[in-house]
PDB file of N, CA and C in Angstrom:
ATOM      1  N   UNK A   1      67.824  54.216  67.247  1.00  0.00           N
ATOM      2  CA  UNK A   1      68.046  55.452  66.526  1.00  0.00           C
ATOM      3  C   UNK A   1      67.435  56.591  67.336  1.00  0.00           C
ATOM      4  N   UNK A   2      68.104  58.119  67.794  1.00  0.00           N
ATOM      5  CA  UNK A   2      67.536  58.753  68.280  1.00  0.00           C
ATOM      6  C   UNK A   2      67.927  59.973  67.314  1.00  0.00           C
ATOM      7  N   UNK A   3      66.463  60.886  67.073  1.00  0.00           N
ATOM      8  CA  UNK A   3      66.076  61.789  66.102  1.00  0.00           C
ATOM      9  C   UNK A   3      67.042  62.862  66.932  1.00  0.00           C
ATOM     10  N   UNK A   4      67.447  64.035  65.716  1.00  0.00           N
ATOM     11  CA  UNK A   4      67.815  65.402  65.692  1.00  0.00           C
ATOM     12  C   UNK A   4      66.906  65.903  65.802  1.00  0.00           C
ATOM     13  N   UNK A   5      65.864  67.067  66.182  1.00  0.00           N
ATOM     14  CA  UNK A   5      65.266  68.162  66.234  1.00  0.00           C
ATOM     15  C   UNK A   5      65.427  69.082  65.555  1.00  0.00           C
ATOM     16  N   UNK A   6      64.987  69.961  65.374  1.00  0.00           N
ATOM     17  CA  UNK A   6      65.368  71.571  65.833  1.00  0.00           C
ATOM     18  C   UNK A   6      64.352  71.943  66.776  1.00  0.00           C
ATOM     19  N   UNK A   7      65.250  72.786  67.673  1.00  0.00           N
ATOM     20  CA  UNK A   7      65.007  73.403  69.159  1.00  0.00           C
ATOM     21  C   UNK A   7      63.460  74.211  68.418  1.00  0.00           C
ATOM     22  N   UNK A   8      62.982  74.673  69.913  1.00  0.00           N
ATOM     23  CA  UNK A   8      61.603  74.756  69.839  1.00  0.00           C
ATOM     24  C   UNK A   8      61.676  75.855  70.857  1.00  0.00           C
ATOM     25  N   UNK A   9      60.858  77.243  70.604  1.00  0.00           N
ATOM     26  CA  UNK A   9      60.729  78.004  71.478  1.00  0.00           C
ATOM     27  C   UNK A   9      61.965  79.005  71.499  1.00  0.00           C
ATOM     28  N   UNK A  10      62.593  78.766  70.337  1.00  0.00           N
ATOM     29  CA  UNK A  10      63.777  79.885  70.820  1.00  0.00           C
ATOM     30  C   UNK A  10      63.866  81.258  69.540  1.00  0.00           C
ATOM     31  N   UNK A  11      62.593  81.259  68.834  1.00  0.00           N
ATOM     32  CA  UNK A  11      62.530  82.223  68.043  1.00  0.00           C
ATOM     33  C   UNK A  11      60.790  82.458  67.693  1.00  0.00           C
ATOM     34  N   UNK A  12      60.439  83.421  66.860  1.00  0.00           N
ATOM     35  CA  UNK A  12      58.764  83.597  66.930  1.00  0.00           C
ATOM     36  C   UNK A  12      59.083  82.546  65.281  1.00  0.00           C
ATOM     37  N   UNK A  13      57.416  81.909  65.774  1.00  0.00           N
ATOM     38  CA  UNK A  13      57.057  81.153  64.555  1.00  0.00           C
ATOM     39  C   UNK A  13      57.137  81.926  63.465  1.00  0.00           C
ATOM     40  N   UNK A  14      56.818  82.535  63.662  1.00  0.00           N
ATOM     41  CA  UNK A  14      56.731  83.487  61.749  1.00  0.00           C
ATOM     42  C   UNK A  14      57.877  84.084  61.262  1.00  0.00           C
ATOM     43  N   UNK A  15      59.091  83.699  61.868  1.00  0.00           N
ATOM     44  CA  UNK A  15      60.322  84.035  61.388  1.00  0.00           C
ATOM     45  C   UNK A  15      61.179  82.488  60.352  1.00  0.00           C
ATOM     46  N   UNK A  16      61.041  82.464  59.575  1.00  0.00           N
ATOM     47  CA  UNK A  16      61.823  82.321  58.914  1.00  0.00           C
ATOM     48  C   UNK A  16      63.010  81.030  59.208  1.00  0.00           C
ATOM     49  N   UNK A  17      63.618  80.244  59.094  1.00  0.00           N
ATOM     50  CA  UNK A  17      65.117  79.440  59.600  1.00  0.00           C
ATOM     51  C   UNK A  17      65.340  78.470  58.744  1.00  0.00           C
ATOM     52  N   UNK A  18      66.515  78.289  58.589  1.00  0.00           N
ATOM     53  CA  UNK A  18      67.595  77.628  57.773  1.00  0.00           C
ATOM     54  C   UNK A  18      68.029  76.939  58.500  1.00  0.00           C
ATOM     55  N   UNK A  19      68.784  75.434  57.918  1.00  0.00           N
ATOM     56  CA  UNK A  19      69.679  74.941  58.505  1.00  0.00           C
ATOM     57  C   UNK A  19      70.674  75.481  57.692  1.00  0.00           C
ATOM     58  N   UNK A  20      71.361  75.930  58.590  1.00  0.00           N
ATOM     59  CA  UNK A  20      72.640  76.726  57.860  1.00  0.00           C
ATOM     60  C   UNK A  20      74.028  75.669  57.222  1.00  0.00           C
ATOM     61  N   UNK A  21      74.441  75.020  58.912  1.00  0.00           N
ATOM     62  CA  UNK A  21      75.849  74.121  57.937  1.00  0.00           C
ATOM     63  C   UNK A  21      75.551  72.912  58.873  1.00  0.00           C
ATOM     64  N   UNK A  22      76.124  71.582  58.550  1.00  0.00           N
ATOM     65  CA  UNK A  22      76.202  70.151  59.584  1.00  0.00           C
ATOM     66  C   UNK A  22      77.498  71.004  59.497  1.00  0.00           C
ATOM     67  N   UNK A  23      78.131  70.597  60.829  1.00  0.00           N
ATOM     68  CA  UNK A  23      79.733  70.284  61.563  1.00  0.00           C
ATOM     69  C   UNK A  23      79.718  69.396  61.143  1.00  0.00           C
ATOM     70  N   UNK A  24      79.743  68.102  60.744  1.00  0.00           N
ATOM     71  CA  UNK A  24      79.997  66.738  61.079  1.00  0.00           C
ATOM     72  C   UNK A  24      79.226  66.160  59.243  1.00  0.00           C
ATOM     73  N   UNK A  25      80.169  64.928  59.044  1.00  0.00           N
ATOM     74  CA  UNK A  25      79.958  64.640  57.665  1.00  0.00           C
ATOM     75  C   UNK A  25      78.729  63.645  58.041  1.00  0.00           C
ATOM     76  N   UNK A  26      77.781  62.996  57.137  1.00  0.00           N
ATOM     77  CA  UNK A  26      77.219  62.284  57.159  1.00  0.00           C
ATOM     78  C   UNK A  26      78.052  60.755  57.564  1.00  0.00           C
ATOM     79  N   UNK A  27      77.709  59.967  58.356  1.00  0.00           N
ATOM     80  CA  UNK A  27      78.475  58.918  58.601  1.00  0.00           C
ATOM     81  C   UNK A  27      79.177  59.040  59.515  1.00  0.00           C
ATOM     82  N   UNK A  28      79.842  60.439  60.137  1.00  0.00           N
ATOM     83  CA  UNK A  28      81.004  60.148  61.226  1.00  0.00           C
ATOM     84  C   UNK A  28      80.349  60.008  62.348  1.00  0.00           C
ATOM     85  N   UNK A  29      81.165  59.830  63.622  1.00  0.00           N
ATOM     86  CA  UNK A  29      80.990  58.896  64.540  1.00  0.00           C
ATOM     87  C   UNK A  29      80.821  60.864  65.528  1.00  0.00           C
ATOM     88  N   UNK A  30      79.711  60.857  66.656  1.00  0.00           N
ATOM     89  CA  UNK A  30      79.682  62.092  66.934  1.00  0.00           C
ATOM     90  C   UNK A  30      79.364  61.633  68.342  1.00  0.00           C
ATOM     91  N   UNK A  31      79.653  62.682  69.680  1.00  0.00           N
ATOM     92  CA  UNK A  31      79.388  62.185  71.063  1.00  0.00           C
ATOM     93  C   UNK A  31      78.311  63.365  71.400  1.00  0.00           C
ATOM     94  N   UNK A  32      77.339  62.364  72.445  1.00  0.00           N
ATOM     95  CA  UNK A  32      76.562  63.176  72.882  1.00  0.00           C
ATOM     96  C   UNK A  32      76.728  64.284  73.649  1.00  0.00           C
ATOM     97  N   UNK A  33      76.379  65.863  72.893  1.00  0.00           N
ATOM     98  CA  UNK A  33      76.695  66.973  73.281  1.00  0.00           C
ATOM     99  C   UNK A  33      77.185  67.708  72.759  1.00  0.00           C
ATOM    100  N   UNK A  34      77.582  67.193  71.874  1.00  0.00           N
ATOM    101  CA  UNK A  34      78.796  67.928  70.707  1.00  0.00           C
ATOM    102  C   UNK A  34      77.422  68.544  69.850  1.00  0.00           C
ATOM    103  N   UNK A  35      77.829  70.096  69.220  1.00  0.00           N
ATOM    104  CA  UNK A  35      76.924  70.967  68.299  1.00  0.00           C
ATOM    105  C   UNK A  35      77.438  69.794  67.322  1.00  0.00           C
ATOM    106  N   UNK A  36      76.487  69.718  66.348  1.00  0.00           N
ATOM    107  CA  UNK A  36      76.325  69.042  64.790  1.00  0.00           C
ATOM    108  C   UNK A  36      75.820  69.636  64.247  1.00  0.00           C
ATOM    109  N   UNK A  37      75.143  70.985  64.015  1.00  0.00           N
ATOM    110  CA  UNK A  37      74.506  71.955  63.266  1.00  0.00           C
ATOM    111  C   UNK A  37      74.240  72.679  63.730  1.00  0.00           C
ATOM    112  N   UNK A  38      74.044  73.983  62.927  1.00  0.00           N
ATOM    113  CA  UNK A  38      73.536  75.245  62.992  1.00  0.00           C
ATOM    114  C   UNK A  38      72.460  75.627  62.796  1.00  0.00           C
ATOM    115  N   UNK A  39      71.655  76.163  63.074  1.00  0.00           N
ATOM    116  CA  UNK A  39      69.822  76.818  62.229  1.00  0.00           C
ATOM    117  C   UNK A  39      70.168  77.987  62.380  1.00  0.00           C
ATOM    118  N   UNK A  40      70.139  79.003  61.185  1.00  0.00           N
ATOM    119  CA  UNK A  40      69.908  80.074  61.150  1.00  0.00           C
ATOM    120  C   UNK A  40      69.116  81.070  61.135  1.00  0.00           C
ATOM    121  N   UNK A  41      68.338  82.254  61.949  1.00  0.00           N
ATOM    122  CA  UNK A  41      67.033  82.908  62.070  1.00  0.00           C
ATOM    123  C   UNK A  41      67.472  84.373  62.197  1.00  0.00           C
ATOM    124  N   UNK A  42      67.296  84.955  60.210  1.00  0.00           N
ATOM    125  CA  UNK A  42      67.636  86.142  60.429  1.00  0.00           C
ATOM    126  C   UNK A  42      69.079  86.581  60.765  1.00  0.00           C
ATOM    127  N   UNK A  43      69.581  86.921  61.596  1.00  0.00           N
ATOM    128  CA  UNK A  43      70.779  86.969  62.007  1.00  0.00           C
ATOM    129  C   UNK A  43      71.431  86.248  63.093  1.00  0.00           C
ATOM    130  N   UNK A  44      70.462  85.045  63.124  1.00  0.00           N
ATOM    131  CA  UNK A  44      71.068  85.204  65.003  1.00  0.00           C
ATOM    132  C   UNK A  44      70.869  83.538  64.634  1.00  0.00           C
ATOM    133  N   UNK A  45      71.916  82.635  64.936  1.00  0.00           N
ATOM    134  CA  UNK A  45      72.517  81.619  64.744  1.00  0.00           C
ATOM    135  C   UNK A  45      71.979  80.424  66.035  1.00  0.00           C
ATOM    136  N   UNK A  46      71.595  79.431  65.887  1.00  0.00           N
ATOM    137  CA  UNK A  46      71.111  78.747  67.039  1.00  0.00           C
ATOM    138  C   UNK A  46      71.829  77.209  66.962  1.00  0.00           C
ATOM    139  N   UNK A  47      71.959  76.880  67.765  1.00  0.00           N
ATOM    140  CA  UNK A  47      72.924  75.224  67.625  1.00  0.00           C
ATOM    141  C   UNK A  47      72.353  74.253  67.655  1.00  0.00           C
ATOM    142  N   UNK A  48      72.332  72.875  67.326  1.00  0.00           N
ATOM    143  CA  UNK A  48      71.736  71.856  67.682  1.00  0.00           C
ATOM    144  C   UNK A  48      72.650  71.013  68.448  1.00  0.00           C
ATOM    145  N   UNK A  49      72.817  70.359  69.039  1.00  0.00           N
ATOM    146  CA  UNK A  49      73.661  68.892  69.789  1.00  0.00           C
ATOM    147  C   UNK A  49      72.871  67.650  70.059  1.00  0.00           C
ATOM    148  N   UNK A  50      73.879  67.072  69.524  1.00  0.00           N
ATOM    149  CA  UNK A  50      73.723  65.490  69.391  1.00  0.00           C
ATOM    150  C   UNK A  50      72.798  64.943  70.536  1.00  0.00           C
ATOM    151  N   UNK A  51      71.599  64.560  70.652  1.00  0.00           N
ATOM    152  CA  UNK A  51      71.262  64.198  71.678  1.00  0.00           C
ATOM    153  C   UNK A  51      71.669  62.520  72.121  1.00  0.00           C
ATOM    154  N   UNK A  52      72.418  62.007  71.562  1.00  0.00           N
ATOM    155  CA  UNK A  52      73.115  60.860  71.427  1.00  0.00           C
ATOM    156  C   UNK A  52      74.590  60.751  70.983  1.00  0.00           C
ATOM    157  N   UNK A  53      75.245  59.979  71.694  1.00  0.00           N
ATOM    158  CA  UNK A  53      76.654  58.939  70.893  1.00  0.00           C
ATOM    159  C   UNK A  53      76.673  58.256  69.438  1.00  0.00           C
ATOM    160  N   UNK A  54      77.110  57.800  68.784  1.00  0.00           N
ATOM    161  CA  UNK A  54      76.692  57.681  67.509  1.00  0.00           C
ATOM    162  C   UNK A  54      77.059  57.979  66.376  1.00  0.00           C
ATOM    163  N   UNK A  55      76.858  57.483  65.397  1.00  0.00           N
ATOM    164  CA  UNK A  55      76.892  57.735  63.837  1.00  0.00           C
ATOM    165  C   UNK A  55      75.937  58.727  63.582  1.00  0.00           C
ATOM    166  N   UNK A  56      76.102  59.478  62.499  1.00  0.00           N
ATOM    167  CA  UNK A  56      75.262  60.927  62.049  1.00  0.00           C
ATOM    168  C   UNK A  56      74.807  60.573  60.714  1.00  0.00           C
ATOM    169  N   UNK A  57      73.310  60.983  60.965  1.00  0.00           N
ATOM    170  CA  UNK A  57      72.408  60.974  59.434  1.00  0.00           C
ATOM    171  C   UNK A  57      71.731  61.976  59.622  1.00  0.00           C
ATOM    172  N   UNK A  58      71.902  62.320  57.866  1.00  0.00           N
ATOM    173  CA  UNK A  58      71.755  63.306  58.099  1.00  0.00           C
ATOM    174  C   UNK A  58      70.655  63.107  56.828  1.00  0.00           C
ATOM    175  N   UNK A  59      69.155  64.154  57.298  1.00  0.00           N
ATOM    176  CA  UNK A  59      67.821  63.930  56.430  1.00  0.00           C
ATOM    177  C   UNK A  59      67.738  65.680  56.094  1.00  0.00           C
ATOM    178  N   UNK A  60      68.207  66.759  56.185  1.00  0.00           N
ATOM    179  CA  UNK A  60      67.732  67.689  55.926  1.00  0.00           C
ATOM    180  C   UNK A  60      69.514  68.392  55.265  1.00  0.00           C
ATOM    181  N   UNK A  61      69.362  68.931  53.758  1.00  0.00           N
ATOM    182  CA  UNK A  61      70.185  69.680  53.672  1.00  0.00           C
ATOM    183  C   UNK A  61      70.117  71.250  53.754  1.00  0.00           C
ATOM    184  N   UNK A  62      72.014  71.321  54.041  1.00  0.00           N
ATOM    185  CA  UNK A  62      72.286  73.021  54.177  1.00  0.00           C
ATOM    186  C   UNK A  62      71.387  73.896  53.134  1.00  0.00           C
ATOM    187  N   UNK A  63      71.069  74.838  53.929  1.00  0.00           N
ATOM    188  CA  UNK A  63      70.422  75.801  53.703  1.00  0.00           C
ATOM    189  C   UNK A  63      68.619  75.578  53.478  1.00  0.00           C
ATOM    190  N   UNK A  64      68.271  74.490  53.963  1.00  0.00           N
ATOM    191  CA  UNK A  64      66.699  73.911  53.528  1.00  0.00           C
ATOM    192  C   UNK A  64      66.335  74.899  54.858  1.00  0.00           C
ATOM    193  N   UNK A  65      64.909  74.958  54.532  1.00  0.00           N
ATOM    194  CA  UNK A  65      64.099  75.820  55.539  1.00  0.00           C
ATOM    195  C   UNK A  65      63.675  74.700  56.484  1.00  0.00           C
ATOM    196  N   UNK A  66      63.844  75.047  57.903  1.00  0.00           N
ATOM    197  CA  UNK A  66      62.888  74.424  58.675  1.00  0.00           C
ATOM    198  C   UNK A  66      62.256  74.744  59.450  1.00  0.00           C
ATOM    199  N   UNK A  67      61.358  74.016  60.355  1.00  0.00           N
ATOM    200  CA  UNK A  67      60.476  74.750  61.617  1.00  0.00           C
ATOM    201  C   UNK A  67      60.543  74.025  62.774  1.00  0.00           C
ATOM    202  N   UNK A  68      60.549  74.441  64.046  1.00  0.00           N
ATOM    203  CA  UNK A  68      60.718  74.001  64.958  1.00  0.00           C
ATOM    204  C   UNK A  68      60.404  72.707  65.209  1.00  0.00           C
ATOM    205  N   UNK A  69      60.850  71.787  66.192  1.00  0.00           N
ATOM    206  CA  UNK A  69      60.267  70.284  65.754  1.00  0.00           C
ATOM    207  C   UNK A  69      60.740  69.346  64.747  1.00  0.00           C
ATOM    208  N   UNK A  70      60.921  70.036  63.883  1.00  0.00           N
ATOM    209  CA  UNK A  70      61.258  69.063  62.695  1.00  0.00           C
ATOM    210  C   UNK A  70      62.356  68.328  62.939  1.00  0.00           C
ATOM    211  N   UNK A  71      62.401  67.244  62.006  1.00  0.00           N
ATOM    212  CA  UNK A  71      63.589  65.986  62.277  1.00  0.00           C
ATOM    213  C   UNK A  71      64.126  66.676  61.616  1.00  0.00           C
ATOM    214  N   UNK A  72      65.599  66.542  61.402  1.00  0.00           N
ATOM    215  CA  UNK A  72      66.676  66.948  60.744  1.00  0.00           C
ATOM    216  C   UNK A  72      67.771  65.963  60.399  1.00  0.00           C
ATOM    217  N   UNK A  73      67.713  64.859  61.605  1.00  0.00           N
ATOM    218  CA  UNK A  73      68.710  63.602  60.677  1.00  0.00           C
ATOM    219  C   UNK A  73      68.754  63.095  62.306  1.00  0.00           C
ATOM    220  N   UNK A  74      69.448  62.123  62.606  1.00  0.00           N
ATOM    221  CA  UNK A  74      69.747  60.796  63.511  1.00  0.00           C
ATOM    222  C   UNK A  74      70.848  60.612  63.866  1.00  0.00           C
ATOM    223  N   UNK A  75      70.575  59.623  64.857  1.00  0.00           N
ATOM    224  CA  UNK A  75      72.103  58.809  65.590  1.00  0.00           C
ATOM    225  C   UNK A  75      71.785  57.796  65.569  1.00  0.00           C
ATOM    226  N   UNK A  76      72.566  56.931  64.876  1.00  0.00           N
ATOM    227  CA  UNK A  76      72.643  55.401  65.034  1.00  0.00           C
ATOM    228  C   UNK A  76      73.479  54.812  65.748  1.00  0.00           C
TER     229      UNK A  76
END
């Protein structure tokens, strides 16, 4: 299993972020590289990609707050 993130370093800590939407349903089959979500900060939209081939799990829902680092869901 290799963890989702959210990216690190690409906004100031004291701002605020959302995971805005998954691309991809829980369960489907996703290739490494492909965006699978969005985080939103303020206005300005940031991507995540699959760091793996794989099935998608997903541990954090749309619109939950998160912070850099954090898991957000998997590849199996």
């Amino acid at each position: 299993m290799t963890e989702i993130l959210v990216p690190q370093g690409q906004w100031e800590p004291d701002q605020e972020a959302a995971l805005a939407t998954w691309l991809y349903e829980e369960g489907e089959a996703v290739q490494a590289g492909v965006t699978v979500a969005e985080i939103m900060v303020e206005k300005t939209s940031f991507e995540i990609a699959a760091p793996a081939s794989g099935t998608l799990c997903i541990a954090v829902a749309e619109d939950e707050i998160v912070v850099p680092g954090q898991v957000v869901g998997s590849i199996k």
